[in-house]
C-alpha atoms as a PDB file:
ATOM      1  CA  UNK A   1      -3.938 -53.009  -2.767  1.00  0.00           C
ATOM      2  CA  UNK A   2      -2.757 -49.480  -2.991  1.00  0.00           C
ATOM      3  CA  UNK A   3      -0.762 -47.890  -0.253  1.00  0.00           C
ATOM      4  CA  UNK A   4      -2.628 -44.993   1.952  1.00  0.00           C
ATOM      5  CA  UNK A   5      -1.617 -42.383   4.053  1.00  0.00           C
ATOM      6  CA  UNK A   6      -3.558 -42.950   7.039  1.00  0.00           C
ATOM      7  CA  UNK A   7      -3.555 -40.320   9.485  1.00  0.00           C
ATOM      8  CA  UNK A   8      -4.748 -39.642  13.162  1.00  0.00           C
ATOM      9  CA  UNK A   9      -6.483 -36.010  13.706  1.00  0.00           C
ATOM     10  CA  UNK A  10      -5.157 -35.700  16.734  1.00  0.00           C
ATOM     11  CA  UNK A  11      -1.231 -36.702  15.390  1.00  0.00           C
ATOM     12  CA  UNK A  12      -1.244 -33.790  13.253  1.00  0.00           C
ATOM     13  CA  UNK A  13      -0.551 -30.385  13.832  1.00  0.00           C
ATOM     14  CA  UNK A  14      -3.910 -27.823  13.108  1.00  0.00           C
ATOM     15  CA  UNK A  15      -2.173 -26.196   9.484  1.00  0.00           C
ATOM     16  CA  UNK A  16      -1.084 -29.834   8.435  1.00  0.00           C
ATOM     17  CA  UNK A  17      -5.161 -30.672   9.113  1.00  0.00           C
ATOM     18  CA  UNK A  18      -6.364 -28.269   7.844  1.00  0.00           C
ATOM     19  CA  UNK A  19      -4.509 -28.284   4.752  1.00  0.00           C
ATOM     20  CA  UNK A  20      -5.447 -32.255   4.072  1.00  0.00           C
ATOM     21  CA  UNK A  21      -9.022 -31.402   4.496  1.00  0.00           C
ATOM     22  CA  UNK A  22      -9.460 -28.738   2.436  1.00  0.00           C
ATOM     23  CA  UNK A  23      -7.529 -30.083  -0.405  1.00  0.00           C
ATOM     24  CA  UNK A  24     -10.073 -33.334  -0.124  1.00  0.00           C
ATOM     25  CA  UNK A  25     -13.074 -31.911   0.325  1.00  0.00           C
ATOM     26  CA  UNK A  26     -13.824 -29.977  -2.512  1.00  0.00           C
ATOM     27  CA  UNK A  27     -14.432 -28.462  -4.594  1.00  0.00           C
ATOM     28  CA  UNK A  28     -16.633 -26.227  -1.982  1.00  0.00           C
ATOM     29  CA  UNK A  29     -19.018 -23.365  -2.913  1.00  0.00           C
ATOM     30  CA  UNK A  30     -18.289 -19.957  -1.772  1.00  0.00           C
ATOM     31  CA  UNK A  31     -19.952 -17.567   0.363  1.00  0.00           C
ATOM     32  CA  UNK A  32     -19.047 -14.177  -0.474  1.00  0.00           C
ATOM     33  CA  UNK A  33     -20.513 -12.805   2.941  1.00  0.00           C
ATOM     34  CA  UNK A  34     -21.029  -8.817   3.381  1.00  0.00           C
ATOM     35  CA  UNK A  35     -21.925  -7.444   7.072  1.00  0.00           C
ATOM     36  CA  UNK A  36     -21.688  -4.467   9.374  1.00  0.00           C
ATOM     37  CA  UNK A  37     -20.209  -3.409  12.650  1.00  0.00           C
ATOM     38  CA  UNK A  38     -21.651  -1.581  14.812  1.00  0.00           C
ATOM     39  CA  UNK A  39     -19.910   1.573  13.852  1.00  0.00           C
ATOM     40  CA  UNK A  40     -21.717   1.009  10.271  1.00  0.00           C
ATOM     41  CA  UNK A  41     -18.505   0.178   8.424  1.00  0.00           C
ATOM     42  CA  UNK A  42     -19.436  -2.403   5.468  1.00  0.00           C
ATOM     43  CA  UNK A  43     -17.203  -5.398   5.689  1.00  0.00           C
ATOM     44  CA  UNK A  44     -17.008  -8.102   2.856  1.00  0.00           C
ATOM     45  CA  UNK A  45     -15.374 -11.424   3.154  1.00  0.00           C
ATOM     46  CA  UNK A  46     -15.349 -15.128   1.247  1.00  0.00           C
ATOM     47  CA  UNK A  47     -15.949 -18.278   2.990  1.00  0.00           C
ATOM     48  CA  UNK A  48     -15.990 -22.005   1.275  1.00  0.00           C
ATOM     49  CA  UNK A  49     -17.043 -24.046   4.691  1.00  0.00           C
ATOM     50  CA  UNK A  50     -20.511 -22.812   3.247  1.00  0.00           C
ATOM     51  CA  UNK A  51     -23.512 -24.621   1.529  1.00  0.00           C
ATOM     52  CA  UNK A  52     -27.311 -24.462   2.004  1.00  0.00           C
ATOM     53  CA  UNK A  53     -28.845 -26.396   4.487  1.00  0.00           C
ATOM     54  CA  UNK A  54     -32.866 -26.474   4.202  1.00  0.00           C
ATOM     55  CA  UNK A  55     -35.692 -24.682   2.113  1.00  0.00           C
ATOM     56  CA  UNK A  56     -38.091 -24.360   4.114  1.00  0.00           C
ATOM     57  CA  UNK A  57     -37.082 -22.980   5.915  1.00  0.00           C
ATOM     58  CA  UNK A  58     -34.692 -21.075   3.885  1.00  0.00           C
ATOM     59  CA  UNK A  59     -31.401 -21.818   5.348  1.00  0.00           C
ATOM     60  CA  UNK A  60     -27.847 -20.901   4.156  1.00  0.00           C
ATOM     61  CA  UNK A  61     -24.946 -21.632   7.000  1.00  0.00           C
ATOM     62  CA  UNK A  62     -21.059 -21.005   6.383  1.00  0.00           C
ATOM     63  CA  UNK A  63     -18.303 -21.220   8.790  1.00  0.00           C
ATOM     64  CA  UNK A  64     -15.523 -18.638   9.664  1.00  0.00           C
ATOM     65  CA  UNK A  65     -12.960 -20.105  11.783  1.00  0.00           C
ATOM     66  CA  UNK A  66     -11.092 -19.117  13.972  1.00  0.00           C
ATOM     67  CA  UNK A  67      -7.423 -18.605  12.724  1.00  0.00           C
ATOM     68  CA  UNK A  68      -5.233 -21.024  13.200  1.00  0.00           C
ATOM     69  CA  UNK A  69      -2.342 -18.817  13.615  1.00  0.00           C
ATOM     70  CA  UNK A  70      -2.903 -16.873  16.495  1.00  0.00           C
ATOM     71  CA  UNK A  71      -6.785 -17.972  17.510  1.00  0.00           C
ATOM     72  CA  UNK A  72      -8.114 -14.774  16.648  1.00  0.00           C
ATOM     73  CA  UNK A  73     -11.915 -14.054  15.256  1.00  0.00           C
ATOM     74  CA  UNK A  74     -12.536 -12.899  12.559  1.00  0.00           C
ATOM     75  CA  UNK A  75     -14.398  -9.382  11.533  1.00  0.00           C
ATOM     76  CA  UNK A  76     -17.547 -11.210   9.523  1.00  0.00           C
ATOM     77  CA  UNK A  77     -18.256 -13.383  12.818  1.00  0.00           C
ATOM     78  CA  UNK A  78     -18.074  -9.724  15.365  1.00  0.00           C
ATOM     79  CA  UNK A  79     -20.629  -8.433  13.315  1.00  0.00           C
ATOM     80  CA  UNK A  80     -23.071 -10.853  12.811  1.00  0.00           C
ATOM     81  CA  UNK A  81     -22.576 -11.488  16.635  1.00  0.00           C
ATOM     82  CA  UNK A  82     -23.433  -7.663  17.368  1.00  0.00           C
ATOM     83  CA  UNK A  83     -25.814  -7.259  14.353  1.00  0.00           C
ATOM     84  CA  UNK A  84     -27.700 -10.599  13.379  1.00  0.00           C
ATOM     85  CA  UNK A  85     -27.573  -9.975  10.161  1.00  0.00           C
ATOM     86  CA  UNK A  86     -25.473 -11.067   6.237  1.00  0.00           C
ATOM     87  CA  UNK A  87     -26.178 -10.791   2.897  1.00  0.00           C
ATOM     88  CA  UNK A  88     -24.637 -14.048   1.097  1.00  0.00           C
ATOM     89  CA  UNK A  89     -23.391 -13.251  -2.755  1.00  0.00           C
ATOM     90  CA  UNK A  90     -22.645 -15.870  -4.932  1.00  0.00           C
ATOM     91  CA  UNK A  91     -19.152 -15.696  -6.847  1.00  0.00           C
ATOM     92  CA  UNK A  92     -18.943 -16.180 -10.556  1.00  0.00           C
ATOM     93  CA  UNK A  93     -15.778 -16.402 -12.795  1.00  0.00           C
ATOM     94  CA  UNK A  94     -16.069 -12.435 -13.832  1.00  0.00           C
ATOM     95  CA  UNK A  95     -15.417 -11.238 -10.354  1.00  0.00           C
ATOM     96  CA  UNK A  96     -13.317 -13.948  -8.932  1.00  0.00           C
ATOM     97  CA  UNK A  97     -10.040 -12.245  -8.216  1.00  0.00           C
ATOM     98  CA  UNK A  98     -11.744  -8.911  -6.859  1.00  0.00           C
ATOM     99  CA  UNK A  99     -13.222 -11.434  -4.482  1.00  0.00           C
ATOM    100  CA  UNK A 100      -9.539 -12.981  -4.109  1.00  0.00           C
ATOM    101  CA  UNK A 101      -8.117  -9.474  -3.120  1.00  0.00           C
ATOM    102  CA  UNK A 102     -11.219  -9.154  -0.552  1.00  0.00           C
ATOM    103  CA  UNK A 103     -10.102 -11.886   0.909  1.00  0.00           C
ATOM    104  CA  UNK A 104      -6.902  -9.924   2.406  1.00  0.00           C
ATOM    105  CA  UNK A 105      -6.760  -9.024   5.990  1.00  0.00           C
ATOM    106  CA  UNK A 106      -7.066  -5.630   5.803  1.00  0.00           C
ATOM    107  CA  UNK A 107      -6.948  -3.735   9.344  1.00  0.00           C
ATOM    108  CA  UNK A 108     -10.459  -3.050  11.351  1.00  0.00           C
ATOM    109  CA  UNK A 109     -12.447  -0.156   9.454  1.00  0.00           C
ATOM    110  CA  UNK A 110     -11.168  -1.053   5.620  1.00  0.00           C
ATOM    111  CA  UNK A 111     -13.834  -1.208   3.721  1.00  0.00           C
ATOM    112  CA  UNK A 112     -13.032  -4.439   1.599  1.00  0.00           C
ATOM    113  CA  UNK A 113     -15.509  -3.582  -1.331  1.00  0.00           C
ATOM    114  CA  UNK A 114     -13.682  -0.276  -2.081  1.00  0.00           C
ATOM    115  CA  UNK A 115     -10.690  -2.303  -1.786  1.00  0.00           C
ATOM    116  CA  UNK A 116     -11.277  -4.651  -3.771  1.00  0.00           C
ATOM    117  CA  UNK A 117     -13.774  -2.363  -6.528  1.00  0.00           C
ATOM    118  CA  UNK A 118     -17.044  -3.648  -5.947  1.00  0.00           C
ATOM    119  CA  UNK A 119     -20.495  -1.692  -5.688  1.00  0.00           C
ATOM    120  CA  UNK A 120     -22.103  -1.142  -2.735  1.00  0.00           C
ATOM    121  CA  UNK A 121     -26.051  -2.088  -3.421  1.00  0.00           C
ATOM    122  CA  UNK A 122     -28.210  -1.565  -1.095  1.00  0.00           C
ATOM    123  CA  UNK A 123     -30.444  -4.169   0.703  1.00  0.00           C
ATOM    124  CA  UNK A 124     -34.510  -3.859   0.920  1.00  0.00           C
ATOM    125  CA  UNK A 125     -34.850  -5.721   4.158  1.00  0.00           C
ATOM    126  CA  UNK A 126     -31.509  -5.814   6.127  1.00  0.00           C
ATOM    127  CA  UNK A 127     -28.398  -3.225   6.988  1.00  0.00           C
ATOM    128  CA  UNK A 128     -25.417  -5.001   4.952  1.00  0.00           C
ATOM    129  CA  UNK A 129     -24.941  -4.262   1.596  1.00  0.00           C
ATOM    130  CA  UNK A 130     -25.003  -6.536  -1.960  1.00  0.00           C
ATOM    131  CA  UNK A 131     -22.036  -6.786  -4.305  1.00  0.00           C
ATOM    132  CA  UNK A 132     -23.867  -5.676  -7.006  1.00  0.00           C
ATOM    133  CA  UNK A 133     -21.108  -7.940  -9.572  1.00  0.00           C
ATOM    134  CA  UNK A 134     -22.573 -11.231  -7.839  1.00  0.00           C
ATOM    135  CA  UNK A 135     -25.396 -12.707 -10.100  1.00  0.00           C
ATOM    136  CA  UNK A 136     -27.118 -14.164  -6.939  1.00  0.00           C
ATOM    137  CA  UNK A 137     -27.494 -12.530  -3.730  1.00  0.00           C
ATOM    138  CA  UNK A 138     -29.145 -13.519  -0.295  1.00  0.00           C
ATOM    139  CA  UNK A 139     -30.838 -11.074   2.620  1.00  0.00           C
ATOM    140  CA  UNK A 140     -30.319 -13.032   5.725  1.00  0.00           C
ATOM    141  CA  UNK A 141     -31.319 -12.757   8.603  1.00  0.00           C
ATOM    142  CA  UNK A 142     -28.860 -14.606  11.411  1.00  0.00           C
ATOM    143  CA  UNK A 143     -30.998 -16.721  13.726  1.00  0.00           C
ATOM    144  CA  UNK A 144     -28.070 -19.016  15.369  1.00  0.00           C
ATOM    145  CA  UNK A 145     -24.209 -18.807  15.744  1.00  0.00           C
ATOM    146  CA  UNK A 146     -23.109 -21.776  17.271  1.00  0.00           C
ATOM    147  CA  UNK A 147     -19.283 -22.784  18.103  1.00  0.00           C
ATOM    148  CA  UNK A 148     -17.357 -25.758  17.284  1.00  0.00           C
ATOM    149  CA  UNK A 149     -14.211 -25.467  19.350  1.00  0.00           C
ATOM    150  CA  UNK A 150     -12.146 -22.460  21.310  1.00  0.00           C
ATOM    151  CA  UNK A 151      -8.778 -23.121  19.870  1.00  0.00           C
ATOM    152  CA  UNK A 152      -7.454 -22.034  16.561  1.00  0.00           C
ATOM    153  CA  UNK A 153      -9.311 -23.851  13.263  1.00  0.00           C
ATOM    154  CA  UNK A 154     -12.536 -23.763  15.016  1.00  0.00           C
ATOM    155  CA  UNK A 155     -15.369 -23.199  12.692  1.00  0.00           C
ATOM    156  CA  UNK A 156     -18.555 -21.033  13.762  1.00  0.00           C
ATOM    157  CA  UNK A 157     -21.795 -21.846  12.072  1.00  0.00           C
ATOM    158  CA  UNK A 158     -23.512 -19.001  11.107  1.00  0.00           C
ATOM    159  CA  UNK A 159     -27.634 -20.488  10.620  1.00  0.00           C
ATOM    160  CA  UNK A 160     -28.632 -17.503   7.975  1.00  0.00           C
ATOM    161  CA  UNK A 161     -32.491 -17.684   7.300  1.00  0.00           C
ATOM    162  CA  UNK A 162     -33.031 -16.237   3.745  1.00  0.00           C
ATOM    163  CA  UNK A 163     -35.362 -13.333   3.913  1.00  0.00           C
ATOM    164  CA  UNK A 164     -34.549 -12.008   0.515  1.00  0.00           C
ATOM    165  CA  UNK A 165     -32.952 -13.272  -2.778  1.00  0.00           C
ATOM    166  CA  UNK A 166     -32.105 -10.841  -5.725  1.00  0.00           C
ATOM    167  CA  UNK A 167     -31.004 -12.889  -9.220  1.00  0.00           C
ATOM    168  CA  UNK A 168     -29.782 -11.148 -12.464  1.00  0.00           C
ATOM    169  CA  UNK A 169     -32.063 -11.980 -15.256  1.00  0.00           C
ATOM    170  CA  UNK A 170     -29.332 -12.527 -17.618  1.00  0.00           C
ATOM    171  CA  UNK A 171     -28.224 -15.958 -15.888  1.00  0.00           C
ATOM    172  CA  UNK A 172     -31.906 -17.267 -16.541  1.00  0.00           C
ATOM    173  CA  UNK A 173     -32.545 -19.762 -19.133  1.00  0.00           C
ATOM    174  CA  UNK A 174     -35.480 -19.688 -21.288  1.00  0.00           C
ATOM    175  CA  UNK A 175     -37.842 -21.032 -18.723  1.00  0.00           C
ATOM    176  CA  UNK A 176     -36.914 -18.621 -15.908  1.00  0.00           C
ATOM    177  CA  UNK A 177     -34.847 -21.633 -14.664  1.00  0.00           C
ATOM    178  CA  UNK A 178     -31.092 -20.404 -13.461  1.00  0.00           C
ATOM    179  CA  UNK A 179     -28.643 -21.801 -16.264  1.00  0.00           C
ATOM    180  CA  UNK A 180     -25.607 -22.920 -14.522  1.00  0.00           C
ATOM    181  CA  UNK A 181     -23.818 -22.170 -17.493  1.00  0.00           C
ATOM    182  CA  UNK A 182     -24.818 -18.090 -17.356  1.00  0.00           C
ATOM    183  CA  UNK A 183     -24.206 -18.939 -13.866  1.00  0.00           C
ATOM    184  CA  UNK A 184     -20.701 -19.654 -14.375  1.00  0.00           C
ATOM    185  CA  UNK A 185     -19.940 -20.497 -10.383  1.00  0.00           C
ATOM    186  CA  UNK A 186     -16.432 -20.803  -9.350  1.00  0.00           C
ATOM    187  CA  UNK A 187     -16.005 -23.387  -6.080  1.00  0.00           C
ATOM    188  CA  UNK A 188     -12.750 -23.462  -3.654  1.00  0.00           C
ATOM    189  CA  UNK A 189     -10.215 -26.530  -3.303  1.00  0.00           C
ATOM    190  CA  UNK A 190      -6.935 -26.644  -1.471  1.00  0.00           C
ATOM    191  CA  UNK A 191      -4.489 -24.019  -1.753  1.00  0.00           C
ATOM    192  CA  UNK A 192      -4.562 -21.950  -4.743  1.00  0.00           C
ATOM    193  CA  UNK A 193      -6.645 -24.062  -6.565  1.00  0.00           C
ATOM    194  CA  UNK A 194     -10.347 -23.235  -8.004  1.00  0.00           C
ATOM    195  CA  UNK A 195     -13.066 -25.099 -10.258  1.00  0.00           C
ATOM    196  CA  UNK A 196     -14.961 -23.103 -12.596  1.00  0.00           C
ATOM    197  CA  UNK A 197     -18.410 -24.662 -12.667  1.00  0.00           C
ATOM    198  CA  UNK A 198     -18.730 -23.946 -16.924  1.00  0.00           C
ATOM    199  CA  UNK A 199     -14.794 -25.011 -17.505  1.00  0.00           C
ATOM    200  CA  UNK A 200     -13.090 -26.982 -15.111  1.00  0.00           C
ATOM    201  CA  UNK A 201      -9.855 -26.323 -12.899  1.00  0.00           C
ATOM    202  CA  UNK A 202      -7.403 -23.193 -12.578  1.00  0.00           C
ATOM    203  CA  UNK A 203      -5.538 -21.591 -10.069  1.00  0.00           C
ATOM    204  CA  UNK A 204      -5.566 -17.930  -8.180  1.00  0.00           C
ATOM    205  CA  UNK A 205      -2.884 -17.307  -6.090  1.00  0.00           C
ATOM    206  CA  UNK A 206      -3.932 -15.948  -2.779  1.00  0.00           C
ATOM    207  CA  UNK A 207      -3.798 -12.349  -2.285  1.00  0.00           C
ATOM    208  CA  UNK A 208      -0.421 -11.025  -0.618  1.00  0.00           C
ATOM    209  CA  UNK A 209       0.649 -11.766   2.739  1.00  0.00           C
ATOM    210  CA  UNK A 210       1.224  -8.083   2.929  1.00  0.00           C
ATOM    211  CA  UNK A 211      -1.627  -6.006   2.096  1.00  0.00           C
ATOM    212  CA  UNK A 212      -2.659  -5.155  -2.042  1.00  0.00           C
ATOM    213  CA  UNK A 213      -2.598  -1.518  -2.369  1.00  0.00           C
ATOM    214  CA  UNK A 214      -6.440  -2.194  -3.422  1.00  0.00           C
ATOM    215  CA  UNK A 215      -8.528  -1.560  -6.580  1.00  0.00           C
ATOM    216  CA  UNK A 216      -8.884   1.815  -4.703  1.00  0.00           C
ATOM    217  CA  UNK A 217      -5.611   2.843  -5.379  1.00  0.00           C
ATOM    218  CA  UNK A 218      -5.451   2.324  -9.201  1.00  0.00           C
ATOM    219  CA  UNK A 219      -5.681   5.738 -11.352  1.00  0.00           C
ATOM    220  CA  UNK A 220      -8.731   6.525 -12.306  1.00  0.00           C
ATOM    221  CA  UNK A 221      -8.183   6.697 -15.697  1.00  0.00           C
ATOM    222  CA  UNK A 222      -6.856   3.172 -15.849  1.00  0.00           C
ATOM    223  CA  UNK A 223      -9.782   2.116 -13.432  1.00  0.00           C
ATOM    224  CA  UNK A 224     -12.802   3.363 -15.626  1.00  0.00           C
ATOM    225  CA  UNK A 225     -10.901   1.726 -17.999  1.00  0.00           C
ATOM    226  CA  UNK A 226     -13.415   0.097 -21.677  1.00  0.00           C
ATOM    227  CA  UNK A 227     -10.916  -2.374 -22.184  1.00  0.00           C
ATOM    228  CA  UNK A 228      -9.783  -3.736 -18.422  1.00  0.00           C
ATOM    229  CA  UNK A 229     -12.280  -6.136 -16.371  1.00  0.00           C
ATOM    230  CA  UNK A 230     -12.939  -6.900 -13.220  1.00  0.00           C
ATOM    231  CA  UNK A 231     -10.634  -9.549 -12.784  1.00  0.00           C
ATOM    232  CA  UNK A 232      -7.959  -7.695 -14.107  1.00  0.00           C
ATOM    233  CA  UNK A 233      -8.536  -4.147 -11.422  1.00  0.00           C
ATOM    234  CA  UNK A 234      -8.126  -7.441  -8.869  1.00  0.00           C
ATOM    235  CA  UNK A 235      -5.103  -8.692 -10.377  1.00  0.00           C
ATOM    236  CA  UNK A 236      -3.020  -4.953 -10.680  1.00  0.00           C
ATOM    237  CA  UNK A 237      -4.675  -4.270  -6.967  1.00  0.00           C
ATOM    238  CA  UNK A 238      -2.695  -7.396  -5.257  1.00  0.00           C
ATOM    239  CA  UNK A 239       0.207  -5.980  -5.666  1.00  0.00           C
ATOM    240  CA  UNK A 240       2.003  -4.199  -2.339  1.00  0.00           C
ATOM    241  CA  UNK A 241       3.470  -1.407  -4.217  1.00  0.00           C
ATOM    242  CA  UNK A 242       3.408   0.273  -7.974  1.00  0.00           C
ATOM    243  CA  UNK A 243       6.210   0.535  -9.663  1.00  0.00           C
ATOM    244  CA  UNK A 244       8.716   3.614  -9.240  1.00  0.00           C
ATOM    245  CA  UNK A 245       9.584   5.884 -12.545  1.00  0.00           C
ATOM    246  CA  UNK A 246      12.649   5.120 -12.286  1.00  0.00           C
ATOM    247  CA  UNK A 247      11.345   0.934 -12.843  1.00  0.00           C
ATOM    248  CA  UNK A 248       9.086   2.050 -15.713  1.00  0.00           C
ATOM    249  CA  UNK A 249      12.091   3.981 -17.689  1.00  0.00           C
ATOM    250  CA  UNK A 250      13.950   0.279 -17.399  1.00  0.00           C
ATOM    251  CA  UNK A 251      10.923  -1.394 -17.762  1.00  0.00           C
ATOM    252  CA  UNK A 252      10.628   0.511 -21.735  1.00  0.00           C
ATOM    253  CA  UNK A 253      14.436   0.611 -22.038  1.00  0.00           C
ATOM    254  CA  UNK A 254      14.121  -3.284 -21.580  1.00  0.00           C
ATOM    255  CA  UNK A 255      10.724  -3.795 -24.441  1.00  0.00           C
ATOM    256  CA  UNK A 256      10.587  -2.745 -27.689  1.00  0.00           C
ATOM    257  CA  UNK A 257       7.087  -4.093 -28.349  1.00  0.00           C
ATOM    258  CA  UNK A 258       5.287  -2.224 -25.524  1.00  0.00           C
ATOM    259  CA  UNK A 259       7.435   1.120 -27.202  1.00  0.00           C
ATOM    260  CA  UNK A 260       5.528   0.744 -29.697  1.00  0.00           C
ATOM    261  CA  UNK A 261       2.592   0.266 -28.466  1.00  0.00           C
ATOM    262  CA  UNK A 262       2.559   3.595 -26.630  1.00  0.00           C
ATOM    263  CA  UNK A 263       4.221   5.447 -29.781  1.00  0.00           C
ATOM    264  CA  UNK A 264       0.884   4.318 -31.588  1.00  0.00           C
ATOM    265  CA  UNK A 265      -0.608   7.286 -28.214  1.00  0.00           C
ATOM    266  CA  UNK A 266      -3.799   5.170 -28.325  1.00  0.00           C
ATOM    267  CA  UNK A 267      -5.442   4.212 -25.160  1.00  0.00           C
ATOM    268  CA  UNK A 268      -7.116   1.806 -25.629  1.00  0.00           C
ATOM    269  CA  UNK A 269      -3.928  -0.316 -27.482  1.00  0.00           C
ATOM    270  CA  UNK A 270      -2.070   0.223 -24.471  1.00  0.00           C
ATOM    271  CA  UNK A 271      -4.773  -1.464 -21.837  1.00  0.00           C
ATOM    272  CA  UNK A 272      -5.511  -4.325 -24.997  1.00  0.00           C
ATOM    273  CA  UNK A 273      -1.737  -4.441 -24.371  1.00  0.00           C
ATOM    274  CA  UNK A 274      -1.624  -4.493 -20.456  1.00  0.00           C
ATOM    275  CA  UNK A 275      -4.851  -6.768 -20.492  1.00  0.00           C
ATOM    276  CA  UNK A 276      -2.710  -9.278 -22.389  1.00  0.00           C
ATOM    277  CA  UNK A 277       0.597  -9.137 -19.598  1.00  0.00           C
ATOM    278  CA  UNK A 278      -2.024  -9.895 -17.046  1.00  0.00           C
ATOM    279  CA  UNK A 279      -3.753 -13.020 -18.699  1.00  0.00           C
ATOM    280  CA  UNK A 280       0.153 -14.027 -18.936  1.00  0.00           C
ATOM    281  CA  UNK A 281      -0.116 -13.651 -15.169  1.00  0.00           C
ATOM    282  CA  UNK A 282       2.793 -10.701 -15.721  1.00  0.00           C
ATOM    283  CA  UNK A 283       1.032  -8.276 -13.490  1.00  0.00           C
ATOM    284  CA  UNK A 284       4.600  -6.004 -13.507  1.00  0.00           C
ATOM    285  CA  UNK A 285       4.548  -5.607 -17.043  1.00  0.00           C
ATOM    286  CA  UNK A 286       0.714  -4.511 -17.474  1.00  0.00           C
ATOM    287  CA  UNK A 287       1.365  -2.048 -14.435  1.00  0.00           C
ATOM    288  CA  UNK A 288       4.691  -0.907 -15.954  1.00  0.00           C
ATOM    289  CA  UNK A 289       3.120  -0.428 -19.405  1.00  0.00           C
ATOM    290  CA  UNK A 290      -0.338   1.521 -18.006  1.00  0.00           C
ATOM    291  CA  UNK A 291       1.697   3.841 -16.067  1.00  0.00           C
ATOM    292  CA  UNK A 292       3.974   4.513 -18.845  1.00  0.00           C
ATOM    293  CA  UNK A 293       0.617   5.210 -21.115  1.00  0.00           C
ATOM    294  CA  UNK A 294      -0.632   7.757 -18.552  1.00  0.00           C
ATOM    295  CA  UNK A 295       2.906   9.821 -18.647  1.00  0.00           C
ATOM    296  CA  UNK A 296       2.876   9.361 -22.581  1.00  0.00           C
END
């Protein structure tokens, strides 16, 4: 018979826990969940303890814990506390490291979908706004937040009664039916690890443990960039800091191919060029070689 690791809860220290659990149950849907405080500032955070519950009614519940670091709450669960109410967005592949980088712990008052480059949409029947990238997105209305535990790594159900649901037309097959492949949902394992609903398993490393200058922060001209997704203003916002002049010169001194990409003084060949660094997961190089294109 094979050998197991069998474990007691109670043996194991809270990260060890929680790390076993997440990497076996899994892969777990995401709620991308935007709220507001009371002060009105928008606040946008994913969860994958998250799933729906019933139909009728319509019920969505997800779970932010408590951290198991220093037993703090976190912002999504103060507001719908105070305000009672969430919009859920669904995550596809096309946005799924903007949502990454929204996932940082940016101080009180950030407003996570600047930070991260989404749109603001406004709801018809609550106060938080939609991420107008997510295909699928649900008004709720919170009816019942109930507690699992006081220490750290206690969850929080959130019961969030659907009130509203806005789907793109493009993700609808031929009968009006949602095509999971349009769809293209990407689901949460353990650590760093994803599932992509239409392809199968890859891997996002988790936004810095210091905080990504944002999608915010990016030059405009690279950031209304023709050529440059989504994913890719999430990637060059994780990083803590851009790179100096002085990095860039060595940076060009150092690559004779990205010379001559800029020598050719065409835009749009320099982000095909920086757009090919990042899907090499070289976010330096793409940042070193855009920055170089806007001093060309």
């Amino acid at each position: 018979m094979e050998e197991r690791l069998s474990l007691n809860p109670s043996d194991l220290e809270t990260r060890e826990l929680h790390a076993y659990l997440l990497g076996a149950v899994g892969p777990r849907p995401i709620a991308f969940a935007s709220t507001i405080g009371t002060d009105g500032q928008p606040n946008l955070a994913p969860f994958s303890f998250f799933n729906v519950f019933s139909a009728n009614p319509p019920v969505l519940i997800f779970s932010p814990a408590r951290r198991v670091r220093d037993n703090t709450t976190k912002h999504t669960l103060e507001n719908v506390q105070q305000n009672k109410e969430v919009v859920i967005n669904v995550v596809s592949y096309d946005m799924v490291q903007q949502m990454s980088l929204a996932s940082t712990e940016y101080g009180k008052g950030v407003n996570e979908f600047k930070k991260a480059g989404f749109t603001m949409l406004p709801s018809e029947k609550i106060k938080p706004f939609r991420v107008a990238e997510s295909p699928v997105q649900f008004e709720c209305r919170v009816t019942k937040v109930m507690a699992l535990g006081k220490e750290g790594g206690a969850g929080n159900l959130i019961f969030s009664e659907v009130v509203k649901m806005h789907i793109s037309r493009s993700i609808l097959d031929q009968d009006g039916r949602i095509d999971p492949f349009k769809l293209d949902l990407v689901s949460r394992l353990g650590g760093n690890w994803y599932s992509r609903a239409a392809a199968g398993l890859f891997e996002v490393p988790k936004p810095l443990s210091s905080l990504g200058v944002g999608v915010d922060a990016i030059p405009l001209q690279i950031r209304q960039s023709k050529i440059l997704s989504g994913n890719d203003l999430g990637m060059l916002g994780n990083v803590d800091s851009l790179p100096s002049a002085q990095e860039v010169q060595q940076f060009l001194q150092s690559n004779m191919e990205a010379r001559s990409v800029l020598s050719t003084a065409d835009t749009e060949q320099v982000h095909k060029k920086a757009k090919e660094y990042l899907e090499q997961k070289d976010v330096n190089a793409a940042w070193n070689l855009l920055l170089a294109g806007m001093q060309a």
